[in-house]
Protein backbone atom coordinates (compact mmCIF):
# COMPACT_ATOMS: atom_id res chain seq x y z
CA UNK A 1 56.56 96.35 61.29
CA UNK A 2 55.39 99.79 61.94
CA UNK A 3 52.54 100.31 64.72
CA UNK A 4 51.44 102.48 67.73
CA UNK A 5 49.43 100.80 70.51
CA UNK A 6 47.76 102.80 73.38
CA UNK A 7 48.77 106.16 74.95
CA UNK A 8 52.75 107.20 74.12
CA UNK A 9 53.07 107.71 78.42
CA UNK A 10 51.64 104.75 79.42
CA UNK A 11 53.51 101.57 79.53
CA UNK A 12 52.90 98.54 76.52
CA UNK A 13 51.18 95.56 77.80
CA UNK A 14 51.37 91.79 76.92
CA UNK A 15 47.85 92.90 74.84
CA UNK A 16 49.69 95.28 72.62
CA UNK A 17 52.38 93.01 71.91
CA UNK A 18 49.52 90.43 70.71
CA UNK A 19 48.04 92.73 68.76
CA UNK A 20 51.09 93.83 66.95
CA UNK A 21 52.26 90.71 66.42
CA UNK A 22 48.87 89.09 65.17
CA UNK A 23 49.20 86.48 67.87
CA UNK A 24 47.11 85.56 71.12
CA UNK A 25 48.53 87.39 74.38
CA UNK A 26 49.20 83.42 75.53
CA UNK A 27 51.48 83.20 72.72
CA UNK A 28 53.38 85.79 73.59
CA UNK A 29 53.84 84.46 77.36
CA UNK A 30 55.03 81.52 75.99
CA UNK A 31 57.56 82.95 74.17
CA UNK A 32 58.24 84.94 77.26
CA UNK A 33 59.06 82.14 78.87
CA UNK A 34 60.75 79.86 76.67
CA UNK A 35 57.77 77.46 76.30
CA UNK A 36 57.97 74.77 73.04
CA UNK A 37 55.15 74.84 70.72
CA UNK A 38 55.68 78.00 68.98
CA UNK A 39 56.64 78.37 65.72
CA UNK A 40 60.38 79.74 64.70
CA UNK A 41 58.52 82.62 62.20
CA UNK A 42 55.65 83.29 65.12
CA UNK A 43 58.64 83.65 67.61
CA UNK A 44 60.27 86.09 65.48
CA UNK A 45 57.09 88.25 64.81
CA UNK A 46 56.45 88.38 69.15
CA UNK A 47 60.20 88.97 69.30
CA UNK A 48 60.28 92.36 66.86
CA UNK A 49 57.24 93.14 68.41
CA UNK A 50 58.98 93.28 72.19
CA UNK A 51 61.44 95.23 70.47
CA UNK A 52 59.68 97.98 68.56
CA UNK A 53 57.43 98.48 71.50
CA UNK A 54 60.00 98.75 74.21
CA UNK A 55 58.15 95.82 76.10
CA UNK A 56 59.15 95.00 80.10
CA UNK A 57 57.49 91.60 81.51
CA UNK A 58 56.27 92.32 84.39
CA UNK A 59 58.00 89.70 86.78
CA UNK A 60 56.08 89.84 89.83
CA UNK A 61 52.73 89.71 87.90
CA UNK A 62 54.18 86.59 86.57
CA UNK A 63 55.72 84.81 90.10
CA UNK A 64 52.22 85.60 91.41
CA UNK A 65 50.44 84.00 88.66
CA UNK A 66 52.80 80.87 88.92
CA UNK A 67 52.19 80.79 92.93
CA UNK A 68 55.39 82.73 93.57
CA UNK A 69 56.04 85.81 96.22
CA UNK A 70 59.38 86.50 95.34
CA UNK A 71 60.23 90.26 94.82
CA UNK A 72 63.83 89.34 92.73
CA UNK A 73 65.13 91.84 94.92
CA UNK A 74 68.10 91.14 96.99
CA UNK A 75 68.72 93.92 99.96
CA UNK A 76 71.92 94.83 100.82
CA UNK A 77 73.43 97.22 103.86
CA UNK A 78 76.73 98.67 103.55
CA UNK A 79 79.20 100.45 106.31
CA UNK A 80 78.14 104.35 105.88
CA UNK A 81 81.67 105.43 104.80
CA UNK A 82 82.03 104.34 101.31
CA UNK A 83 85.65 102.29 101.15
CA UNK A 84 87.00 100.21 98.39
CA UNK A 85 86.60 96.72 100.40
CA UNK A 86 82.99 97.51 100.29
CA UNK A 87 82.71 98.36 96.65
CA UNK A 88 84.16 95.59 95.72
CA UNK A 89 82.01 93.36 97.93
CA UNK A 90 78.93 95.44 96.36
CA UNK A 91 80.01 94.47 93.30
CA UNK A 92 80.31 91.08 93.51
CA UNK A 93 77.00 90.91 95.00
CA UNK A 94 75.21 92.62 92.07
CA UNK A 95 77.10 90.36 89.54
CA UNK A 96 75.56 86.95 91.19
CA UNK A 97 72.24 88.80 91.40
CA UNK A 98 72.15 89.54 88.26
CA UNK A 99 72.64 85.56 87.52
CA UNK A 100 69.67 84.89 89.60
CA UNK A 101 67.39 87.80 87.25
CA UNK A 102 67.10 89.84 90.31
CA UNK A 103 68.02 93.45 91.69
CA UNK A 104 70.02 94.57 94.39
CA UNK A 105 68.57 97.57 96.43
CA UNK A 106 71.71 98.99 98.48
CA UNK A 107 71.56 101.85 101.51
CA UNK A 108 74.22 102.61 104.02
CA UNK A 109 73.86 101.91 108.19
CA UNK A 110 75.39 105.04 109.33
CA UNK A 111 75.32 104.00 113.10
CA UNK A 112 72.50 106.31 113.94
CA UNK A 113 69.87 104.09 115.55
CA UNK A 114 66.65 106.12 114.76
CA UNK A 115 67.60 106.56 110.86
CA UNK A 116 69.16 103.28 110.52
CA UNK A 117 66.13 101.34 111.72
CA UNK A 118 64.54 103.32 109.06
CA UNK A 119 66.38 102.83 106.39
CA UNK A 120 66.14 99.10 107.13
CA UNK A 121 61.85 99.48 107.40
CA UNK A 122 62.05 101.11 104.23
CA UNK A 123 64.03 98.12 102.68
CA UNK A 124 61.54 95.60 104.12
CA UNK A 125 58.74 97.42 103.09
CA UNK A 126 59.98 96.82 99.85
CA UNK A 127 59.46 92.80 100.49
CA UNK A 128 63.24 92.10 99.75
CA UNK A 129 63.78 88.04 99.47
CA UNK A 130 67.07 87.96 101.33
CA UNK A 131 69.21 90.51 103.32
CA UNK A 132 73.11 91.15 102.95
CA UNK A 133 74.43 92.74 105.96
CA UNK A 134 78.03 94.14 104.90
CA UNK A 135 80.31 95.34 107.99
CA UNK A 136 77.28 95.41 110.65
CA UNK A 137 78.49 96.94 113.85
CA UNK A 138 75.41 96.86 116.05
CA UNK A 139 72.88 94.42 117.15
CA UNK A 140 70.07 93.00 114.48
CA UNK A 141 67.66 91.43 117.07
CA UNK A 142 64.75 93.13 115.04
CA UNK A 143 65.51 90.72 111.96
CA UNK A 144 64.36 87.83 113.75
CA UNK A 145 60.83 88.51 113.10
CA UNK A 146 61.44 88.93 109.83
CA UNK A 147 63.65 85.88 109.36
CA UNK A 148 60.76 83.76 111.13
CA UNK A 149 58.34 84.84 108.16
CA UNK A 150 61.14 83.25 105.66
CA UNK A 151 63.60 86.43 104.71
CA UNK A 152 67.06 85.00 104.57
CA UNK A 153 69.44 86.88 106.12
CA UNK A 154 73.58 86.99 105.19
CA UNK A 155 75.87 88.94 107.22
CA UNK A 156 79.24 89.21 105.58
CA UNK A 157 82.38 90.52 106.90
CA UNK A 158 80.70 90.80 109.82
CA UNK A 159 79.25 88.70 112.64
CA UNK A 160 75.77 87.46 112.91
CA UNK A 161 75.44 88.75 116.42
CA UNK A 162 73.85 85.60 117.79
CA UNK A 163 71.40 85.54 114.99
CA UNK A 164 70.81 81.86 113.51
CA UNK A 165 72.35 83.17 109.67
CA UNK A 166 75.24 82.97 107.36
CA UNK A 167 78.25 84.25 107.71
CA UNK A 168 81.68 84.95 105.83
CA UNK A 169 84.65 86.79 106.10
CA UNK A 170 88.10 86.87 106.30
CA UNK A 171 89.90 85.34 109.06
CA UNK A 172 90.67 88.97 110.21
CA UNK A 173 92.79 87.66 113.90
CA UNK A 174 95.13 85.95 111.84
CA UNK A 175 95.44 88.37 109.61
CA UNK A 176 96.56 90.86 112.06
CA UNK A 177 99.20 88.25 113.48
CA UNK A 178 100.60 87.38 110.45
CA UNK A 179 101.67 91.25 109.68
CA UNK A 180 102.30 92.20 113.25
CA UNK A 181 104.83 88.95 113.35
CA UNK A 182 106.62 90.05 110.04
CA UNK A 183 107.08 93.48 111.84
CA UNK A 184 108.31 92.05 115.06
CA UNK A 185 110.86 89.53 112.95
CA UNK A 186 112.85 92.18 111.35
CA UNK A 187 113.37 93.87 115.04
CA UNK A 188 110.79 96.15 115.40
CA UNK A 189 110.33 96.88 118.69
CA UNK A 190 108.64 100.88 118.73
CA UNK A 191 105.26 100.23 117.32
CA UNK A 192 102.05 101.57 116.76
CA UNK A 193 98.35 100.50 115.71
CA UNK A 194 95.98 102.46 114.48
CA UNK A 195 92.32 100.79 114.20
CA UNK A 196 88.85 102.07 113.05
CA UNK A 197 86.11 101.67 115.68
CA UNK A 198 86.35 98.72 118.01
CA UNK A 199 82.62 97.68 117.66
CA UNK A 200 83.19 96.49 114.86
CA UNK A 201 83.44 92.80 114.75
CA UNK A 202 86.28 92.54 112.36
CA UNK A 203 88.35 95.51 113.38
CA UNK A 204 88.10 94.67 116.80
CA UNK A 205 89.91 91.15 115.62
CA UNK A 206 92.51 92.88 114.25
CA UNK A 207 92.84 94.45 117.32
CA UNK A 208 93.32 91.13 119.54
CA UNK A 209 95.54 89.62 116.56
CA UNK A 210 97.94 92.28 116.92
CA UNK A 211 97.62 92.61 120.90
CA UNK A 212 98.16 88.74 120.95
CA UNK A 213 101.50 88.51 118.40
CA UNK A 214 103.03 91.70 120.92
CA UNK A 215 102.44 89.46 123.64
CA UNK A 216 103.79 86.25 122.39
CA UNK A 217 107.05 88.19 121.33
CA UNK A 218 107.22 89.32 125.02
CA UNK A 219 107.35 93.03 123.90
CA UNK A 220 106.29 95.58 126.74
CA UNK A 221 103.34 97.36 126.27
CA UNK A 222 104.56 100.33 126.88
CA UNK A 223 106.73 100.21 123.29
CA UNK A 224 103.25 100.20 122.20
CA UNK A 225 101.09 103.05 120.93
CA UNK A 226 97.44 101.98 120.59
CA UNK A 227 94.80 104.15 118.75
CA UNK A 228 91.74 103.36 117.56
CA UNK A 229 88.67 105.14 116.51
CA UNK A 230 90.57 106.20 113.55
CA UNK A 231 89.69 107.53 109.73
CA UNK A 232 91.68 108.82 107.15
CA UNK A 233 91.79 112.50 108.16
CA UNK A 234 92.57 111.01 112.03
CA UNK A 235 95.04 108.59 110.87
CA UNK A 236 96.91 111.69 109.11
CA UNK A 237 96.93 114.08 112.25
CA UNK A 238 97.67 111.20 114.51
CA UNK A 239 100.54 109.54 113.01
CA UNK A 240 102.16 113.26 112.58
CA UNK A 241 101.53 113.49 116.42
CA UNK A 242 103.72 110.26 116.75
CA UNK A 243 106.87 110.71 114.28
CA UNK A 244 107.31 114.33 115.65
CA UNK A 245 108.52 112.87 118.85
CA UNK A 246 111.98 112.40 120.01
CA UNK A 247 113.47 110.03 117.43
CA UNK A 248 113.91 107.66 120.37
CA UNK A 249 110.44 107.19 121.34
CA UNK A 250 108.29 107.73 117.84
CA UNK A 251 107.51 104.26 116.69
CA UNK A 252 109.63 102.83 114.02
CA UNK A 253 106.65 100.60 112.78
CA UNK A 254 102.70 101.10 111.88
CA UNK A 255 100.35 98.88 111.89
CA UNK A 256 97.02 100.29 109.75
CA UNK A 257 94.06 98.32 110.62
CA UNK A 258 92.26 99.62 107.36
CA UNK A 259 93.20 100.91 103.92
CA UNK A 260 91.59 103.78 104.92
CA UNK A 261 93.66 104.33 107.99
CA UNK A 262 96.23 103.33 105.88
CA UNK A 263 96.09 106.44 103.27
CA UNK A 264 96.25 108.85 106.12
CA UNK A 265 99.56 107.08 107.97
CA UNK A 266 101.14 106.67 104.04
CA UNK A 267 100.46 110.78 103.52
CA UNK A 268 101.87 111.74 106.99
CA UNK A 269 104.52 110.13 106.67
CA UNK A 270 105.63 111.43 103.43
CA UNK A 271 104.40 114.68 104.23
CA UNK A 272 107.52 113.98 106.66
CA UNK A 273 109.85 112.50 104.09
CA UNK A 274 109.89 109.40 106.36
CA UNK A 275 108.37 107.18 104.14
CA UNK A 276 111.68 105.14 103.68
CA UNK A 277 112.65 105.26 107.15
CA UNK A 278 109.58 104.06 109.33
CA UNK A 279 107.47 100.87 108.30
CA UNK A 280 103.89 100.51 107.67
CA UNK A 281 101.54 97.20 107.08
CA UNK A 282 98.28 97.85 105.99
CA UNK A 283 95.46 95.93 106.35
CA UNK A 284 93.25 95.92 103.15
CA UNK A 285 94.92 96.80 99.55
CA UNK A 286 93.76 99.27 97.96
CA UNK A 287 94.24 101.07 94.57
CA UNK A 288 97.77 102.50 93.37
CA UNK A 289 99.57 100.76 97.08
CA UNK A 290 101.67 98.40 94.73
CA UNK A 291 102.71 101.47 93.14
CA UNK A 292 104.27 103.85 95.61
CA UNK A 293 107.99 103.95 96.46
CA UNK A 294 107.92 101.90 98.16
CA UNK A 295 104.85 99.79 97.92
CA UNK A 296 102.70 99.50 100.30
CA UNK A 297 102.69 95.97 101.88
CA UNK A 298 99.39 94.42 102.95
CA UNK A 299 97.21 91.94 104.48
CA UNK A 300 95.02 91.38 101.27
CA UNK A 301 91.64 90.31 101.63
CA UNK A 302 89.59 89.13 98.89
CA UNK A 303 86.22 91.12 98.63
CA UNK A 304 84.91 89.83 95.18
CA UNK A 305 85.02 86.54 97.06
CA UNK A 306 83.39 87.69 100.02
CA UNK A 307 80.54 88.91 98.43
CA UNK A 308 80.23 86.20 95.46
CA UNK A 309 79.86 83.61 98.42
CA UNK A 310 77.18 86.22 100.69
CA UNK A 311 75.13 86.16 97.38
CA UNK A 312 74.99 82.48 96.86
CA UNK A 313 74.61 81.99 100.33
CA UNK A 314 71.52 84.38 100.29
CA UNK A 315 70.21 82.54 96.92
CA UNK A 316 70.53 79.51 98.35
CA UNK A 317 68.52 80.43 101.16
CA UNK A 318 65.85 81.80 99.32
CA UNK A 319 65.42 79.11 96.76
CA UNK A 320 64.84 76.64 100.05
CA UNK A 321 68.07 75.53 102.56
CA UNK A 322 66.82 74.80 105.39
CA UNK A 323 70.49 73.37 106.78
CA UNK A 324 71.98 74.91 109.66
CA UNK A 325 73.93 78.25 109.49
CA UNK A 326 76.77 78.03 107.58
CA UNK A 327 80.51 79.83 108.77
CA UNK A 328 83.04 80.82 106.52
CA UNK A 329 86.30 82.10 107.74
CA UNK A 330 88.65 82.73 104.67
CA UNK A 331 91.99 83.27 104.56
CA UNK A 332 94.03 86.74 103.96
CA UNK A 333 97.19 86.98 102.37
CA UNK A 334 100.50 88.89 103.46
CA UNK A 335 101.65 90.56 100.77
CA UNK A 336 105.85 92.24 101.00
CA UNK A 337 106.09 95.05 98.65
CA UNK A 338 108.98 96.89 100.58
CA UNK A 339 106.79 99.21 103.27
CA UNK A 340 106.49 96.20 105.68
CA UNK A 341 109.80 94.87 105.25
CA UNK A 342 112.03 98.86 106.74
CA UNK A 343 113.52 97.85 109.36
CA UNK A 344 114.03 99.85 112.42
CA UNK A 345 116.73 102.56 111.83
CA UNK A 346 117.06 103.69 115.72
């Protein structure tokens, strides 16, 4: 079946799919659409058709026509420095949308107000059904608007701020005292904790897990180094600052509050040849950690999760729920692959 229809830069239409098929254009919707009543030879004619002309239904043309407003487009806005966690959240996010025959359109909140509440505008403008909020660190009062109208809004790994919408994430305060506890068991008593930025919501519980399992253990502050407003490059230059003390007073433990954080302590410290003698607990996994000497032991998360459930929350939400928020703390993991478990050689 050999035919051209219409200009070669324009785009083929339901009509020239007809047309080459020798059908009516309602036939063709209804094979479009799965409809019964259409023979399995007529099928296969509309079929080869679609095929030879490179045919796209046009999905919001349909939803209108059936009473719809959907866009099938799922918004999503992601921490501005690109990290594994959030890949893999991204990820999982795309792979339920795809489920639900829609699109994810993703941008970065760099913490700039002026081109943040931009980018968002832009997304809007783009009448998104639902909104994924991934690590959020600042308010979203100007959603409510747009949440009264009907967009359904998810925040994941990250707090809704007061807002009345979803939420998941790990339960990052235990988290933080399950490591800081494993550290503290094996006699650790010269510490340090490096964290990204405290406005964060979950970094900052990090923070207050491993501020509250110091204090339960008694341990002075003062054995205590506490940084935060860390990166990778930062974590590097500060952890050298710390083990090129007096061996008495460098810490004999780390405590990375993010696998970021986490790849700049690790290359200091071999950079130092100390990576056998001082201890580190990351939280977050990350790529190749299980397969340094020694590994890296970590507080794993599970991102895939996190996002799988923001998606379906966001679905949900979109195809109707009209329940109250919804919650969801999940649990982390402590996982001993030899890092975390040094114990204190001064």
């Amino acid at each position: 079946m050999t035919q051209n229809s219409g200009n070669a830069n324009s785009h083929p239409t339901i009509k020239d799919v007809a047309a080459l098929a020798q059908v009516a254009p309602k036939t063709v919707s209804r094979v479009i659409n799965e409809e019964p009543y259409v023979s399995s030879t007529t099928k296969e004619r509309v079929l080869s058709a679609i095929k030879e002309l490179h045919y796209r239904p046009d999905v919001h043309a349909a939803d209108l026509r059936r009473g719809k407003s959907n866009s099938r487009t799922l918004g999503v806005l992601l921490g501005a420095r690109p990290n594994p966690f959030s890949s893999s959240v991204h990820w999982s996010i795309d792979s339920v949308a795809v489920q639900h025959s829609s699109l994810v359109l993703a941008s970065a909140l760099t913490g700039n107000q002026d081109r943040d509440s931009k980018t968002v505008d832009e997304m809007l403008s783009r009448r998104i059904d639902g909104l994924i909020l991934v690590t959020a660190a600042s308010s979203q009062d100007y959603l409510i608007p747009e949440m009264r109208r009907g967009l359904a809004v998810v925040f994941a790994d990250s707090t809704s701020m007061g807002l009345p919408s979803d939420t998941v994430m790990s339960d990052n305060y235990a988290g933080a005292i399950s490591g800081t506890r494993a550290l503290l068991s094996i006699g650790h008593r010269n510490m340090a904790y490096l964290g990204a930025k405290k406005n964060v919501y979950t970094v900052s519980q990090r923070r207050k897990g491993f501020l509250a399992a110091v204090k339960e253990s008694s341990l002075p502050m003062g054995n205590i180094d506490l940084v935060d407003d860390m990166d990778e490059r930062k974590a590097y230059t500060v952890t050298c600052r710390l083990i090129d003390r007096a061996r008495t007073k460098r810490p004999t433990a780390i405590f990375a509050g993010q696998n970021l954080i986490a790849r700049g302590v690790i290359r200091a410290l071999r950079t130092r040849g100390l990576e056998k003698s001082i201890a580190i607990i990351s939280f977050d996994d990350a790529d190749m950690f299980d397969m340094l000497d020694p590994g890296i032991t970590v507080i794993k998360q599970n991102p895939e999760n996190i996002g799988r459930i923001a998606a379906n929350m966001a679905f949900e939400r979109i195809n109707g729920l009209t329940a109250e928020p919804r919650h969801i703390l999940l649990p982390t993991e402590l996982i001993p692959r030899g890092s975390g478990e040094i114990p204190p050689s001064q």
